[in-house]
C-alpha atoms as a PDB file:
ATOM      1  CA  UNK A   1     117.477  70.887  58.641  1.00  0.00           C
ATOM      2  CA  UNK A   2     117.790  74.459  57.890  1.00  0.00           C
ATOM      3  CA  UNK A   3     115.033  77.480  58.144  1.00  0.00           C
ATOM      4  CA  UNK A   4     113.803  76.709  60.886  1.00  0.00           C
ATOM      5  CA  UNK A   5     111.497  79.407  63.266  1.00  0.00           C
ATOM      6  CA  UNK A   6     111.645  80.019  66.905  1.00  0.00           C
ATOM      7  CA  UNK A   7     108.185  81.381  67.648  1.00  0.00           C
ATOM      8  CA  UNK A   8     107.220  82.586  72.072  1.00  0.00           C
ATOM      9  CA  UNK A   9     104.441  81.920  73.329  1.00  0.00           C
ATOM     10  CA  UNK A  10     103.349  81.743  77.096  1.00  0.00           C
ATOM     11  CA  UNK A  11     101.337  78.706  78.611  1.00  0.00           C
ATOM     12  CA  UNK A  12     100.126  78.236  82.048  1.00  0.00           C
ATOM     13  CA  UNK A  13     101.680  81.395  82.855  1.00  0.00           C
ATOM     14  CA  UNK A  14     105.553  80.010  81.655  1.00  0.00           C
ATOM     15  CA  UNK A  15     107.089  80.791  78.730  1.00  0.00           C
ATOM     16  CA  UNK A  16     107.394  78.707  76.014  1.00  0.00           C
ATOM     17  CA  UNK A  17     109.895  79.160  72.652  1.00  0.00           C
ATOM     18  CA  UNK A  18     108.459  76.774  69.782  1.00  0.00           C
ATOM     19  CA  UNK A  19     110.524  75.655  67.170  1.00  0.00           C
ATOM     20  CA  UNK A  20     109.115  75.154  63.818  1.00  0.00           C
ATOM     21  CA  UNK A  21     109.877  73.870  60.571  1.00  0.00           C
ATOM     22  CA  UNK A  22     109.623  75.495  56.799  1.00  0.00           C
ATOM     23  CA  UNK A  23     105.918  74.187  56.791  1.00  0.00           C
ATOM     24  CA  UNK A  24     104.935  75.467  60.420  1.00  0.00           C
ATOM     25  CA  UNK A  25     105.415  72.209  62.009  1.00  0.00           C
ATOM     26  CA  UNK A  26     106.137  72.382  65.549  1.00  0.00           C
ATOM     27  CA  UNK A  27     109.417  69.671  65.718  1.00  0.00           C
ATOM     28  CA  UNK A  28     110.718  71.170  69.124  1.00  0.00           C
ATOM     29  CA  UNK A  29     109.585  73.280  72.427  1.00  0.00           C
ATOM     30  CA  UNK A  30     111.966  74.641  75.117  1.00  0.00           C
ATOM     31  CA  UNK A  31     110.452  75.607  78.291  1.00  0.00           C
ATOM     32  CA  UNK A  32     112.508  78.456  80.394  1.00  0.00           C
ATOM     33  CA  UNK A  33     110.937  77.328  83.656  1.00  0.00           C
ATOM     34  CA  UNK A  34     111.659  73.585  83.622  1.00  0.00           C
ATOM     35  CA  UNK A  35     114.669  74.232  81.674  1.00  0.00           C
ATOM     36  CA  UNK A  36     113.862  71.387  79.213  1.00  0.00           C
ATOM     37  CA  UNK A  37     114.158  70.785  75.472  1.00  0.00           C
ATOM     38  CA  UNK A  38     111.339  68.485  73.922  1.00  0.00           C
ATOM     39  CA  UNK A  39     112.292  66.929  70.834  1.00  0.00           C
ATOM     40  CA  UNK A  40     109.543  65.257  68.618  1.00  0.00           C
ATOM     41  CA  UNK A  41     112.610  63.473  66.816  1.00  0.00           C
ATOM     42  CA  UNK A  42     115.683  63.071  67.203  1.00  0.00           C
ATOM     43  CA  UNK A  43     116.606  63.498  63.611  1.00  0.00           C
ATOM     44  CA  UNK A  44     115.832  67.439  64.135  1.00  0.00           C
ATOM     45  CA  UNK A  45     118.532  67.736  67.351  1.00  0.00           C
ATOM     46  CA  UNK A  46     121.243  69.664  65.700  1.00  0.00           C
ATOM     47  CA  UNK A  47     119.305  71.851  64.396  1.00  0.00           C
ATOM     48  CA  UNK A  48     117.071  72.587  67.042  1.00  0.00           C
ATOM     49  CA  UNK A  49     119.456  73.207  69.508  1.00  0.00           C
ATOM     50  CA  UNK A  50     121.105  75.757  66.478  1.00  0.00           C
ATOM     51  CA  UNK A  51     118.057  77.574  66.915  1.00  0.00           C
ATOM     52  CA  UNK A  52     117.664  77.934  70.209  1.00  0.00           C
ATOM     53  CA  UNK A  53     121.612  78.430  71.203  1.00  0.00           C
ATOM     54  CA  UNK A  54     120.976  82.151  71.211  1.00  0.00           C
ATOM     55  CA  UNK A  55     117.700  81.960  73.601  1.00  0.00           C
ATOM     56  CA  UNK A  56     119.377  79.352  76.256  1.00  0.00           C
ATOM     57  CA  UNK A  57     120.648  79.929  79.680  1.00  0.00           C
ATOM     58  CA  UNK A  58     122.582  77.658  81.907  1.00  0.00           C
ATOM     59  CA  UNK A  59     122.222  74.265  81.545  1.00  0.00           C
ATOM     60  CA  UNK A  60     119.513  72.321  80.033  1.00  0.00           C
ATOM     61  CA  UNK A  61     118.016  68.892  79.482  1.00  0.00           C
ATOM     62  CA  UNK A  62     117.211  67.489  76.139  1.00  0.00           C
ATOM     63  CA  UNK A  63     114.851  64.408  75.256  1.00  0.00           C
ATOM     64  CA  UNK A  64     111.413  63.233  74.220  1.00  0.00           C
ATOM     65  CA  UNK A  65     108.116  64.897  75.886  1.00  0.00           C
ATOM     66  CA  UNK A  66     106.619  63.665  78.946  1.00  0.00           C
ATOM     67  CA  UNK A  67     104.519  60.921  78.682  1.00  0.00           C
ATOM     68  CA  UNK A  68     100.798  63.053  79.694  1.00  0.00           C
ATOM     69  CA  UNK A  69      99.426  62.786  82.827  1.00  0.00           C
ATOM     70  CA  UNK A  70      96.238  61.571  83.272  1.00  0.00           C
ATOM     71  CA  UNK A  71      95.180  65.100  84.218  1.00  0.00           C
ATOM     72  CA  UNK A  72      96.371  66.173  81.026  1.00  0.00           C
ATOM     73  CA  UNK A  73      94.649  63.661  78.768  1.00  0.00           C
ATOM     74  CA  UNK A  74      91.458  64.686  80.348  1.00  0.00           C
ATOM     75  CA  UNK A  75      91.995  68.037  79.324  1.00  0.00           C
ATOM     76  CA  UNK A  76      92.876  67.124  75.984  1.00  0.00           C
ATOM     77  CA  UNK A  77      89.512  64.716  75.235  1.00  0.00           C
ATOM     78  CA  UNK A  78      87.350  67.135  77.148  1.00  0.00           C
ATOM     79  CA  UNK A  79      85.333  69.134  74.407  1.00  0.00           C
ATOM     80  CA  UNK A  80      85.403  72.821  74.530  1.00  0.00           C
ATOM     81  CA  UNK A  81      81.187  73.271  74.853  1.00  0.00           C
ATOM     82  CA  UNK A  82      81.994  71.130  78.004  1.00  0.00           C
ATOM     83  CA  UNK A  83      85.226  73.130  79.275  1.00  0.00           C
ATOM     84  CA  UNK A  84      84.606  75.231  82.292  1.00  0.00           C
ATOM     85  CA  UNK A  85      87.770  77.152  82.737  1.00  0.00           C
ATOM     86  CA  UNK A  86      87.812  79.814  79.900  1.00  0.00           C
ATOM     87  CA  UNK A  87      84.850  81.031  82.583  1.00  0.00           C
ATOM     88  CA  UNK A  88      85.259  84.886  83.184  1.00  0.00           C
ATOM     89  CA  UNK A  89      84.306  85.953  86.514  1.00  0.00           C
ATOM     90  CA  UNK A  90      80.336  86.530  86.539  1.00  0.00           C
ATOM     91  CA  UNK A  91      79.855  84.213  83.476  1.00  0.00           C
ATOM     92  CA  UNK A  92      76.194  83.498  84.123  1.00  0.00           C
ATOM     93  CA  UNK A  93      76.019  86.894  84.718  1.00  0.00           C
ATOM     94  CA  UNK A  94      77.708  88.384  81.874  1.00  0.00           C
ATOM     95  CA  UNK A  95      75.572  85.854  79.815  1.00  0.00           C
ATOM     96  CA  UNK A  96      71.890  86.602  81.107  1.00  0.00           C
ATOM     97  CA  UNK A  97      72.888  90.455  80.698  1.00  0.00           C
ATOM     98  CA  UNK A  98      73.452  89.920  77.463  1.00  0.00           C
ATOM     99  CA  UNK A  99      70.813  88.217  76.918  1.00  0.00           C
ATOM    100  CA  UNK A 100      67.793  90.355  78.570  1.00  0.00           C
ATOM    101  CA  UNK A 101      69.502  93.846  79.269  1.00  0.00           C
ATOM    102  CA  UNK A 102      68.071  95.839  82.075  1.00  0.00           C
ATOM    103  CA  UNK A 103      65.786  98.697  80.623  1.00  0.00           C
ATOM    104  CA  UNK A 104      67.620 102.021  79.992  1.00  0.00           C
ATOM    105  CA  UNK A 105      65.440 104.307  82.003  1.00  0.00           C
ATOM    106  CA  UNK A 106      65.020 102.504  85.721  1.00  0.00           C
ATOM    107  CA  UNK A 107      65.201 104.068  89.050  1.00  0.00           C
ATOM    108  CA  UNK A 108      67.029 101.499  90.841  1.00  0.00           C
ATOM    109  CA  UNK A 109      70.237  99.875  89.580  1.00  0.00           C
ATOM    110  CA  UNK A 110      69.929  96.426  87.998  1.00  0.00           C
ATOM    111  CA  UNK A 111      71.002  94.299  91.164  1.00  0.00           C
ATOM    112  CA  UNK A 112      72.632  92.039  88.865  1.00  0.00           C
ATOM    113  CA  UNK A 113      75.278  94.573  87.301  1.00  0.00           C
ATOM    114  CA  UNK A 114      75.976  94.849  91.287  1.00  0.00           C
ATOM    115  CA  UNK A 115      76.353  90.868  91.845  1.00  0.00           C
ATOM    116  CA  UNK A 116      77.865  90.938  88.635  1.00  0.00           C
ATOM    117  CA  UNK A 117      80.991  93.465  90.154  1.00  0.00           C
ATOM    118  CA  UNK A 118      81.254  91.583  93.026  1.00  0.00           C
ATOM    119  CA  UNK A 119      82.033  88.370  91.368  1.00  0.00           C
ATOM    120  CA  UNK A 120      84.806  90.391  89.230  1.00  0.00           C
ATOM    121  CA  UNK A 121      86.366  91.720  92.147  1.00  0.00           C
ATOM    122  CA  UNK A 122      86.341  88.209  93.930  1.00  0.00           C
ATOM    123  CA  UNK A 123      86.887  86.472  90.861  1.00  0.00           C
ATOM    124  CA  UNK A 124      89.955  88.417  89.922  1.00  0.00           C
ATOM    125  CA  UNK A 125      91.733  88.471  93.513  1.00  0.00           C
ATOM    126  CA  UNK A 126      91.096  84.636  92.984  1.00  0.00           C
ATOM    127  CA  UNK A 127      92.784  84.314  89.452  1.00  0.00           C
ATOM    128  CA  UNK A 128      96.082  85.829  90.732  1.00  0.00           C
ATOM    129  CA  UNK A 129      96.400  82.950  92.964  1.00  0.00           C
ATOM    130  CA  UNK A 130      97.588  81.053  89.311  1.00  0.00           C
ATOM    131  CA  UNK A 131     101.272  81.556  89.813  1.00  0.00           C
ATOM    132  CA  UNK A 132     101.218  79.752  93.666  1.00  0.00           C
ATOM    133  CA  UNK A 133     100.466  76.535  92.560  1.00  0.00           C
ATOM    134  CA  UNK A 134      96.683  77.719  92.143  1.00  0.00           C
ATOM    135  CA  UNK A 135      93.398  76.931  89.877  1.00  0.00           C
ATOM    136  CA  UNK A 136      90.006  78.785  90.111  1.00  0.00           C
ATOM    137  CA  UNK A 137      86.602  78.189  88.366  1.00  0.00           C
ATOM    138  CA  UNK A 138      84.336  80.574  87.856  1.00  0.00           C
ATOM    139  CA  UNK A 139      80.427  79.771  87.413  1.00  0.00           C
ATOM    140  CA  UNK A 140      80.135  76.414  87.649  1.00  0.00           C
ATOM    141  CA  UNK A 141      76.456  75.600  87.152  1.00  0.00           C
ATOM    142  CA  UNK A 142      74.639  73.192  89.243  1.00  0.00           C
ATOM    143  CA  UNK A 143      71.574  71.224  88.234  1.00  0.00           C
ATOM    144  CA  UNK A 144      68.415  73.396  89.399  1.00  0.00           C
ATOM    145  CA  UNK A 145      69.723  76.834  87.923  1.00  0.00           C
ATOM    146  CA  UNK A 146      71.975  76.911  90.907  1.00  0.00           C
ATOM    147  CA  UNK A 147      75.737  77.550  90.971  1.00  0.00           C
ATOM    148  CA  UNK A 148      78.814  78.200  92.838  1.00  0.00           C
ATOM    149  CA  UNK A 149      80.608  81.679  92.037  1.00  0.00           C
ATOM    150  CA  UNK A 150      83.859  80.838  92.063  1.00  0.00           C
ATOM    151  CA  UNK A 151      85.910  77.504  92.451  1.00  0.00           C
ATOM    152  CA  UNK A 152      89.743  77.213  94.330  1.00  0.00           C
ATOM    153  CA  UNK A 153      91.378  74.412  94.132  1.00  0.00           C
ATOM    154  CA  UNK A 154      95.409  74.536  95.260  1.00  0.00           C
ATOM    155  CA  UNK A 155      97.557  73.117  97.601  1.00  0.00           C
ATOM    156  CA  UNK A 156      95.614  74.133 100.921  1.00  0.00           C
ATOM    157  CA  UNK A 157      92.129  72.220  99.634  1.00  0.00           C
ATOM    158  CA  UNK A 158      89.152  73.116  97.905  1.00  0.00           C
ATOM    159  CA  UNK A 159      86.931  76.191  98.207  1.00  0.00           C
ATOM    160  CA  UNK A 160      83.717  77.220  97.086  1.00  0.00           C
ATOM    161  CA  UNK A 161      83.721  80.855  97.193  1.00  0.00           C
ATOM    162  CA  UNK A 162      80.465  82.939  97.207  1.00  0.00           C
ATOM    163  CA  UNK A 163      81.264  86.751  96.327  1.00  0.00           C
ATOM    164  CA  UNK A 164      78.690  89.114  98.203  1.00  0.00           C
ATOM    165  CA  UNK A 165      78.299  92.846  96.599  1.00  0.00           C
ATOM    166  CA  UNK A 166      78.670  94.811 100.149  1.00  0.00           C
ATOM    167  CA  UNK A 167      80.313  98.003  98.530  1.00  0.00           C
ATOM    168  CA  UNK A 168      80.681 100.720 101.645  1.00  0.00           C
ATOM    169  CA  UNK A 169      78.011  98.291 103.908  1.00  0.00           C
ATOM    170  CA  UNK A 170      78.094  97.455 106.885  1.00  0.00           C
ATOM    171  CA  UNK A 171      78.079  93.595 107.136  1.00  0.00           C
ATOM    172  CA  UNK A 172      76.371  91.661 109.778  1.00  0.00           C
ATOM    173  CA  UNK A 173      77.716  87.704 110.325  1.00  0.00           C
ATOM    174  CA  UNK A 174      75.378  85.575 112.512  1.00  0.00           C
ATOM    175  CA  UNK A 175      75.100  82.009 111.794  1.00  0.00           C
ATOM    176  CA  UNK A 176      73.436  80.793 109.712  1.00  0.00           C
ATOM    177  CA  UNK A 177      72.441  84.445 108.462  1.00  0.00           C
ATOM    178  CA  UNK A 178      74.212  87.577 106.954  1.00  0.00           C
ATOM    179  CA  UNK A 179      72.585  91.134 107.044  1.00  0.00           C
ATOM    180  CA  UNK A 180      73.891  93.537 104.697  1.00  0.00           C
ATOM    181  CA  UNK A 181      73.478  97.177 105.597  1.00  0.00           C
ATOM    182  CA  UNK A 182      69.478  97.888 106.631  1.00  0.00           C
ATOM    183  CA  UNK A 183      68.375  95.094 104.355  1.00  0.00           C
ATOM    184  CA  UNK A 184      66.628  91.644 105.741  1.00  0.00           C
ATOM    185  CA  UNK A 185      68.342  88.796 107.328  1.00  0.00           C
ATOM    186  CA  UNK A 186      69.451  86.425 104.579  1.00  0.00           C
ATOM    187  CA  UNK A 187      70.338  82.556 105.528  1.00  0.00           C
ATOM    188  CA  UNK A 188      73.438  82.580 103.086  1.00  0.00           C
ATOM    189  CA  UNK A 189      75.567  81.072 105.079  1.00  0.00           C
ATOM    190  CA  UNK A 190      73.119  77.550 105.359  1.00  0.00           C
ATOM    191  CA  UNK A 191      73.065  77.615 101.108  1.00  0.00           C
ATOM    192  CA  UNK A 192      77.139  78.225 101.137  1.00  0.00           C
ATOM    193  CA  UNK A 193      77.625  74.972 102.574  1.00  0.00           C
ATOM    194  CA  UNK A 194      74.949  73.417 101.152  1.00  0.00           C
ATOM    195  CA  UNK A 195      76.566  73.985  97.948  1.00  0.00           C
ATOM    196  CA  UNK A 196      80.085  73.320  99.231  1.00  0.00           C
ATOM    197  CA  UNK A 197      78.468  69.687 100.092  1.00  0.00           C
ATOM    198  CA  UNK A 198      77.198  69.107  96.320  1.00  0.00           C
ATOM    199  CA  UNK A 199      80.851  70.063  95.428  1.00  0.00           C
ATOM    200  CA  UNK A 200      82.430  67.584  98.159  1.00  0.00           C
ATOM    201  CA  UNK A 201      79.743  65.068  96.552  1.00  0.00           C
ATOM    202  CA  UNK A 202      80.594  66.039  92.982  1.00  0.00           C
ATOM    203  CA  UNK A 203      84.599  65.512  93.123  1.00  0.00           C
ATOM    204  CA  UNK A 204      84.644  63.090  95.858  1.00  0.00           C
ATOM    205  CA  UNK A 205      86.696  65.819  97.989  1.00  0.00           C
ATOM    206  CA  UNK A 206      86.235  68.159 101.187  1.00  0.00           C
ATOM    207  CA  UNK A 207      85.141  71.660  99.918  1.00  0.00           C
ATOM    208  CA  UNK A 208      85.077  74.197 102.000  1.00  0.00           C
ATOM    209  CA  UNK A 209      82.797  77.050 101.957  1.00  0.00           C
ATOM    210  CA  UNK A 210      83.738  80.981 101.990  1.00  0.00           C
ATOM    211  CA  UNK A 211      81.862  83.628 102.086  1.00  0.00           C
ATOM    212  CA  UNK A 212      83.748  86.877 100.346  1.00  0.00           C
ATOM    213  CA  UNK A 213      82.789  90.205 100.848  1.00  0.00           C
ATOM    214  CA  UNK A 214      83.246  92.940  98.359  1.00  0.00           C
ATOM    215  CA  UNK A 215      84.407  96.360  99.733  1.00  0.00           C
ATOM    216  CA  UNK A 216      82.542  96.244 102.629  1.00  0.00           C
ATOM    217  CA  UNK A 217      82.440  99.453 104.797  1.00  0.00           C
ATOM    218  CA  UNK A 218      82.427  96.855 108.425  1.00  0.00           C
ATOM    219  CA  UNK A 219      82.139  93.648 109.079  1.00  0.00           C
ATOM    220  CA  UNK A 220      80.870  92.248 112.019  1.00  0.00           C
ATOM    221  CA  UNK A 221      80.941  88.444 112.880  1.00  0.00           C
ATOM    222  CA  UNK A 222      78.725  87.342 115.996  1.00  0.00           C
ATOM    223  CA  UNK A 223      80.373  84.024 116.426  1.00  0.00           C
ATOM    224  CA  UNK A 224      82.733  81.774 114.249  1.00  0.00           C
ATOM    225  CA  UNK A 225      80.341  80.267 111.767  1.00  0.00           C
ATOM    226  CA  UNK A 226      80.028  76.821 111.769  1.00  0.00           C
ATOM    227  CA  UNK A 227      82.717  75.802 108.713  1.00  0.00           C
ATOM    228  CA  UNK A 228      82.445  78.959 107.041  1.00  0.00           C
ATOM    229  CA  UNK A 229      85.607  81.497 106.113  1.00  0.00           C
ATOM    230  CA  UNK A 230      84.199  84.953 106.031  1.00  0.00           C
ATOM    231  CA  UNK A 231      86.781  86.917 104.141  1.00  0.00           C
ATOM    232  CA  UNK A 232      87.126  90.693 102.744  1.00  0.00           C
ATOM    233  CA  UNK A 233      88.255  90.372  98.730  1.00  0.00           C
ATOM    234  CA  UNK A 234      91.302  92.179 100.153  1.00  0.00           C
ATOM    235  CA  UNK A 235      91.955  89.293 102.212  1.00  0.00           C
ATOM    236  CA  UNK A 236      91.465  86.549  99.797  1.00  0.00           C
ATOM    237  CA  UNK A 237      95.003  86.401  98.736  1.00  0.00           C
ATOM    238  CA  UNK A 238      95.649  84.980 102.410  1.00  0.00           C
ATOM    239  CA  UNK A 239      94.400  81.174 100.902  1.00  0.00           C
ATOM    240  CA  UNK A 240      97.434  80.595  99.008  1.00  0.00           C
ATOM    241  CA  UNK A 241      99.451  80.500 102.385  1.00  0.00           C
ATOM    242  CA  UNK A 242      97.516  77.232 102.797  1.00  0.00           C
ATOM    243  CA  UNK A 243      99.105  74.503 102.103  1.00  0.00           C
ATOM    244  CA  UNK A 244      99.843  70.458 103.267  1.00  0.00           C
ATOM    245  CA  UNK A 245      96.321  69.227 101.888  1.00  0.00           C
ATOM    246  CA  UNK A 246      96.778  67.877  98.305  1.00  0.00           C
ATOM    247  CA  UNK A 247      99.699  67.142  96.083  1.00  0.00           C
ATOM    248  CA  UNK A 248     100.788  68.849  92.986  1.00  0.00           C
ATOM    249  CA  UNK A 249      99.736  65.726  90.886  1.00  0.00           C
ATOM    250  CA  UNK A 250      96.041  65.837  93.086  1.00  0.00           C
ATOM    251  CA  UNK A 251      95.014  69.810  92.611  1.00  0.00           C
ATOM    252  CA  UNK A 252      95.388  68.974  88.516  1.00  0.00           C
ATOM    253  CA  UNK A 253      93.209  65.633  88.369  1.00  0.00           C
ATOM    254  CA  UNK A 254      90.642  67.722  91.179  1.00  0.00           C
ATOM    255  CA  UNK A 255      90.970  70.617  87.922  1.00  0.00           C
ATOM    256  CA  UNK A 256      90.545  68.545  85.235  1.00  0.00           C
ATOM    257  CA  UNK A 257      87.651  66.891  86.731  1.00  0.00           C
ATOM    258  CA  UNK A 258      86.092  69.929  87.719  1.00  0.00           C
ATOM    259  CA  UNK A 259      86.360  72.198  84.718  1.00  0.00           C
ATOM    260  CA  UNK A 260      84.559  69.080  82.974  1.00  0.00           C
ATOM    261  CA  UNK A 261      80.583  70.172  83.015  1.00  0.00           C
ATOM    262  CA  UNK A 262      79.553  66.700  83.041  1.00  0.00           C
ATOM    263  CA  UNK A 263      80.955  66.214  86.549  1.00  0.00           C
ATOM    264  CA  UNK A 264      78.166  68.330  87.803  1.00  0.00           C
ATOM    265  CA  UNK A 265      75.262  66.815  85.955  1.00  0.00           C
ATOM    266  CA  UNK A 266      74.838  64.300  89.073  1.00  0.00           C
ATOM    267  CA  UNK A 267      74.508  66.444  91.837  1.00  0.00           C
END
């Protein structure tokens, strides 16, 4: 087979080199990172391995694809209106925003565009986790109108991660309540794992609760909370030291059952 196409593309943060026929038929894939050839035929292995000669380094292994996980085949029979990882950061936000836009003249900011940045900052610290083995939701709705921010699921456990606006604020930690600057004692920290235990209940897993603070000026914590992280967003990156808790194979079927919305309808 001649005229054949070698077309890059990136996937899960590898790069990929597609090979593809005269009709745009993918026949072939060769992924740099696992150093691996997959053939859909073996008819087409001359010529595929033609194409790629000039794009291959050291050795390689040639054969059919993996057989798909069951991870994988989740992901593939999941439909997209039910998909919750092409989330941004502040998706309910970014959403209800859109939706009913704060008035153009108003003395105070819109507290949500300020909820809505601290969930970006948190949410973005979270997303470059990816490379380490890493996989983080964002907005995952819970029945009642609730949700949790932001999702982590890697090697060191599961974390639902509440992002807290505290931009040059002084930050107060007292079990079970947080004060922010001169504002009112909140209880977050009693709703944080509240919501961490409709997770656990959700995915039939330990998730852990973390409170994230965005750009605060101070923070002061009283006394450990009871099974709470209380974290800086600069900080956050620290989580992907974690480790020993759940197996490659475990953090995907945890993903692929969490991104599903349905998983969340019972809890």
């Amino acid at each position: 087979m001649s005229g054949l196409r070698v077309v890059p593309a990136w996937r899960h943060g590898s790069e990929r080199l597609y090979v593809c026929g005269r009709d745009g038929a993918t026949i072939a894939w060769y992924d740099r990172g696992t150093g691996r050839i997959n053939l859909l035929g073996e008819a087409h292995r001359k010529a595929v391995l033609d194409a790629l000669g000039p794009f291959l380094a050291g050795s390689v292994t040639v054969g059919p694809p993996p057989v798909p996980t069951p991870a994988e085949l989740a992901r593939l029979t999941l439909h997209p209106d039910d998909d919750l990882a092409p989330n941004r950061p502040g998706e309910a936000l970014l959403v209800a925003l859109d939706r009913d836009p704060a008035p153009v003249r108003r003395l105070r900011p819109d507290p949500r565009r300020r909820a809505l940045s601290a969930e970006q900052t948190v949410g973005e610290a979270l997303d470059r986790l990816e490379g380490a083995g890493w996989h983080t939701l964002h907005s995952v709705p819970l029945p009642g109108g609730d949700r949790i921010h932001h999702l982590l699921i890697g090697p060191g456990g599961l974390f639902a991660v509440h992002a807290l606006y505290a931009r040059k604020q002084r930050v107060l930690v007292a079990d079970p309540v947080v004060t922010l600057g001169r504002r009112a004692a909140e209880p977050l920290l009693r709703r944080l794992r509240a919501d961490a235990d409709r997770a656990s209940y959700a995915l039939t897993a330990e998730v852990h609760p973390v409170l994230a603070l965005a750009d605060p000026s101070d923070v002061t914590v009283a006394a450990a909370p009871r099974a709470v992280r209380v974290l800086r967003d600069s900080a956050l990156p620290a989580l992907a030291r974690l480790g020993g808790v759940l197996k490659p194979a475990d953090v995907e079927a945890l993903h692929a059952m969490a991104r599903d919305r349905n998983t969340w309808g019972r809890v």
